[in-house]
Protein backbone atom coordinates (compact mmCIF):
# COMPACT_ATOMS: atom_id res chain seq x y z
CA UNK A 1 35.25 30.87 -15.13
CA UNK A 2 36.58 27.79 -17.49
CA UNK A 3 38.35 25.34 -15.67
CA UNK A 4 40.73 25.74 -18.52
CA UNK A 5 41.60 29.14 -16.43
CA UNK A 6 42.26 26.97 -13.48
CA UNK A 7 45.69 26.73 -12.18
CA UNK A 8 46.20 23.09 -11.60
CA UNK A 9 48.18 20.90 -8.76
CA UNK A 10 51.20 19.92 -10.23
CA UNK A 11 52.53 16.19 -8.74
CA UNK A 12 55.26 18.46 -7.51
CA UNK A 13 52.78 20.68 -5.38
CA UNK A 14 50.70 17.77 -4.43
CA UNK A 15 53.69 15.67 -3.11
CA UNK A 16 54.66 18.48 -0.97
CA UNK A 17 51.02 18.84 0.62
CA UNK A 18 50.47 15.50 1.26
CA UNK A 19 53.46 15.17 4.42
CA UNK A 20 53.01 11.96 6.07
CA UNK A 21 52.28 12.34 9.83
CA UNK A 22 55.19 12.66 12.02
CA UNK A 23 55.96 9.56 14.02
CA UNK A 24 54.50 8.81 17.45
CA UNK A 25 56.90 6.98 19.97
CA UNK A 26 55.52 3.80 21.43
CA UNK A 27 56.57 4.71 24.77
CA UNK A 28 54.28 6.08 27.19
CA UNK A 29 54.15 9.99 27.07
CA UNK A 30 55.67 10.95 29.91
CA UNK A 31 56.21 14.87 30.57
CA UNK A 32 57.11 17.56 33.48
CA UNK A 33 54.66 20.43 33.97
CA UNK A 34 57.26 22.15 31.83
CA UNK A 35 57.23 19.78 29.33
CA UNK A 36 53.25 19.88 28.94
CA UNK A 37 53.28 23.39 28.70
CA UNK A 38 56.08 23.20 25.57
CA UNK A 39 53.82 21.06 23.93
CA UNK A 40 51.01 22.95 24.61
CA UNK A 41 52.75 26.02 23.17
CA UNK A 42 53.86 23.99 20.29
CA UNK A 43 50.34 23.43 19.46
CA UNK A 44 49.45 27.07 19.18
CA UNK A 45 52.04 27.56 16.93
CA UNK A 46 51.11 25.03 14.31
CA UNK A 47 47.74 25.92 14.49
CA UNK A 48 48.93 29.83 14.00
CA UNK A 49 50.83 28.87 11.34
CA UNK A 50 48.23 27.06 9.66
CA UNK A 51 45.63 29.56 10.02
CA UNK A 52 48.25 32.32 8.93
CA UNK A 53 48.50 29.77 5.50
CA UNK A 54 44.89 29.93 4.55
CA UNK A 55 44.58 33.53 4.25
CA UNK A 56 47.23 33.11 0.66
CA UNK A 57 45.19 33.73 -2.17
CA UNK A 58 46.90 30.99 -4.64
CA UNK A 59 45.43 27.49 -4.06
CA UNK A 60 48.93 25.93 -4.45
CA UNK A 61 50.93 28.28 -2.01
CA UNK A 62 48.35 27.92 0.31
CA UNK A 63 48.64 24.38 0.74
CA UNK A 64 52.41 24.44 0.47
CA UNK A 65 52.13 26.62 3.17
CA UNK A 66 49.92 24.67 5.17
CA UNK A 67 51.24 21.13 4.93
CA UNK A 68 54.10 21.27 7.79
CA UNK A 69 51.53 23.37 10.25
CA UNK A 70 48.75 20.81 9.45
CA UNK A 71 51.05 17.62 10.44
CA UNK A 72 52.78 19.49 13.53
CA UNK A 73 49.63 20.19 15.11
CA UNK A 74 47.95 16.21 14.09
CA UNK A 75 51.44 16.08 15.60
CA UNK A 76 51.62 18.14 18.59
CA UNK A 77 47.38 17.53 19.56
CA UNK A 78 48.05 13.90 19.94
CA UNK A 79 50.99 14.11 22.15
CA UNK A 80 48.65 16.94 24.13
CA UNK A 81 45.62 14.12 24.39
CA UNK A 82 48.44 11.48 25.61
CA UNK A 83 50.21 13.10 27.70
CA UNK A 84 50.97 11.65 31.46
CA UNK A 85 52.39 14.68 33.62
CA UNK A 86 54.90 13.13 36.16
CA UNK A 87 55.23 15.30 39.68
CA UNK A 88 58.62 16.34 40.17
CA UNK A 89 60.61 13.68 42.40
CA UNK A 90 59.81 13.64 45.87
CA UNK A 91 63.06 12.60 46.69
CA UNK A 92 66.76 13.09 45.48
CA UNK A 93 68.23 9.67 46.77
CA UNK A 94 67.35 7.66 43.58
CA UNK A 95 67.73 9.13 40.14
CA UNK A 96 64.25 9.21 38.44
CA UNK A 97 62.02 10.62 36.12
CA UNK A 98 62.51 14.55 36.64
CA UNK A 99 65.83 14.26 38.30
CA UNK A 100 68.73 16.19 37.75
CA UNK A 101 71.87 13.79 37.65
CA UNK A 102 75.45 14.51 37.91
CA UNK A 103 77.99 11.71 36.70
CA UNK A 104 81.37 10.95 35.78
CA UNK A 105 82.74 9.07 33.27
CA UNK A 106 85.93 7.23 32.62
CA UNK A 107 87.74 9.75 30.74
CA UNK A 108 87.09 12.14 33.83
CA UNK A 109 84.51 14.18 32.07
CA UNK A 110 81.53 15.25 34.20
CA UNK A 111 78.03 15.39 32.63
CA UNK A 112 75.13 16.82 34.12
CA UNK A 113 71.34 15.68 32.45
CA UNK A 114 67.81 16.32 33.50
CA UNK A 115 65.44 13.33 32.84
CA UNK A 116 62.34 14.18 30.90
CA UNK A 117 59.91 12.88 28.45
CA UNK A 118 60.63 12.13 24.51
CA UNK A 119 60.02 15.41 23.60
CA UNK A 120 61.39 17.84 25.39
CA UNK A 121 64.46 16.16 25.87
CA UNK A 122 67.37 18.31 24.17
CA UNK A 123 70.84 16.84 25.01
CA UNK A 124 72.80 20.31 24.36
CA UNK A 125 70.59 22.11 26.42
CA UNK A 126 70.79 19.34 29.27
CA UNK A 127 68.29 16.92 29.10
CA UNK A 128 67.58 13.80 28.08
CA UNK A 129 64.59 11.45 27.72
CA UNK A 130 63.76 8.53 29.65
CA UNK A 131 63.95 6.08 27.54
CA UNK A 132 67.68 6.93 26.19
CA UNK A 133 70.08 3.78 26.81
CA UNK A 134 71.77 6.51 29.46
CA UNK A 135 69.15 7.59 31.14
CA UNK A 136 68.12 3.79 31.79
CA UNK A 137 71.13 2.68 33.09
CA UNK A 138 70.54 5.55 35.42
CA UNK A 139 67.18 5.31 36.72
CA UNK A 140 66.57 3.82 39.90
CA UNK A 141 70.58 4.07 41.14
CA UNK A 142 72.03 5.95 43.76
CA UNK A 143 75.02 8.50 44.32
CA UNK A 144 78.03 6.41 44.21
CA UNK A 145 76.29 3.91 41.54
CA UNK A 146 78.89 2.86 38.54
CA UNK A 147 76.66 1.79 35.46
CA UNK A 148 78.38 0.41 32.43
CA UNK A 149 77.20 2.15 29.08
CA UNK A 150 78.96 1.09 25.36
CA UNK A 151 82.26 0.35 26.46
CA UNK A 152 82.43 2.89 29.59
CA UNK A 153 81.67 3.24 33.11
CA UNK A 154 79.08 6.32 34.40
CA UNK A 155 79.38 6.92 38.31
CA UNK A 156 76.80 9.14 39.58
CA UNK A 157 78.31 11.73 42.08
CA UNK A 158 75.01 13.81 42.61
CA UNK A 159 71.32 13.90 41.88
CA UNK A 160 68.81 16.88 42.31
């Protein structure tokens, strides 16, 4: 076949293949057994989806199709390699990573967060990661602890 047959790469379809990799915190890669697993499953999916791409017979779908799966498992593989699995707290008298705390703030609202690595943490869902400004000023304090956070005072009434 002449290449003049060929369908070509447009700069369009080639800027949309070439993603740049996702970035990778700088923080350690902390992560409950829960977490690792997430991540774990995360991987399967991008590599699914990825494998799932190269069976489209056009060149340029293909990679379209490919690009996102391709990064999110460089993505998901390194976080896999470098990830540090923390045992659940032994104990419940200092908030750590793992814990479940309780707290109240100044305007009388009660929050509840779980402390976990970068990424599992989901704030709607009720957790956080370690290395939010919150979940610093809460780390290592006790029930009855006031912390001061932008303006505002966090008093932990319970950790689990």
């Amino acid at each position: 076949m002449s290449v003049a047959f060929t369908k070509e790469d447009s700069a369009e379809t080639a800027s949309e293949t070439l993603l740049p990799d996702r970035p990778v915190s700088s923080h350690p890669n902390l992560v409950t057994e829960a977490g690792l697993k997430a991540l774990e499953a995360q991987l399967r999916q991008a590599r699914e989806a990825y494998e799932a791409a190269q069976t489209i017979e056009d060149v340029n779908e293909r990679r379209r199709q490919a690009a996102i799966p391709l990064r999110d498992a460089r993505y998901f593989a390194a976080r896999v390699r470098t990830a540090q699995v923390v045992a659940a707290p032994a104990s419940a008298d200092t908030v750590a990573f793992g814990s479940t705390v309780t707290f109240r703030r100044n305007d009388d609202r009660v929050q509840t967060y779980r402390i976990v690595g970068e990424d599992e943490a989901d704030p709607k869902t009720g957790s956080i990661s370690f290395v939010s400004p919150v979940a610093r000023l809460l780390m290592g304090k006790s029930v009855g602890d006031v912390v001061g956070a932008s303006g505002q005072e966090l008093e932990i009434i319970a950790i689990s």
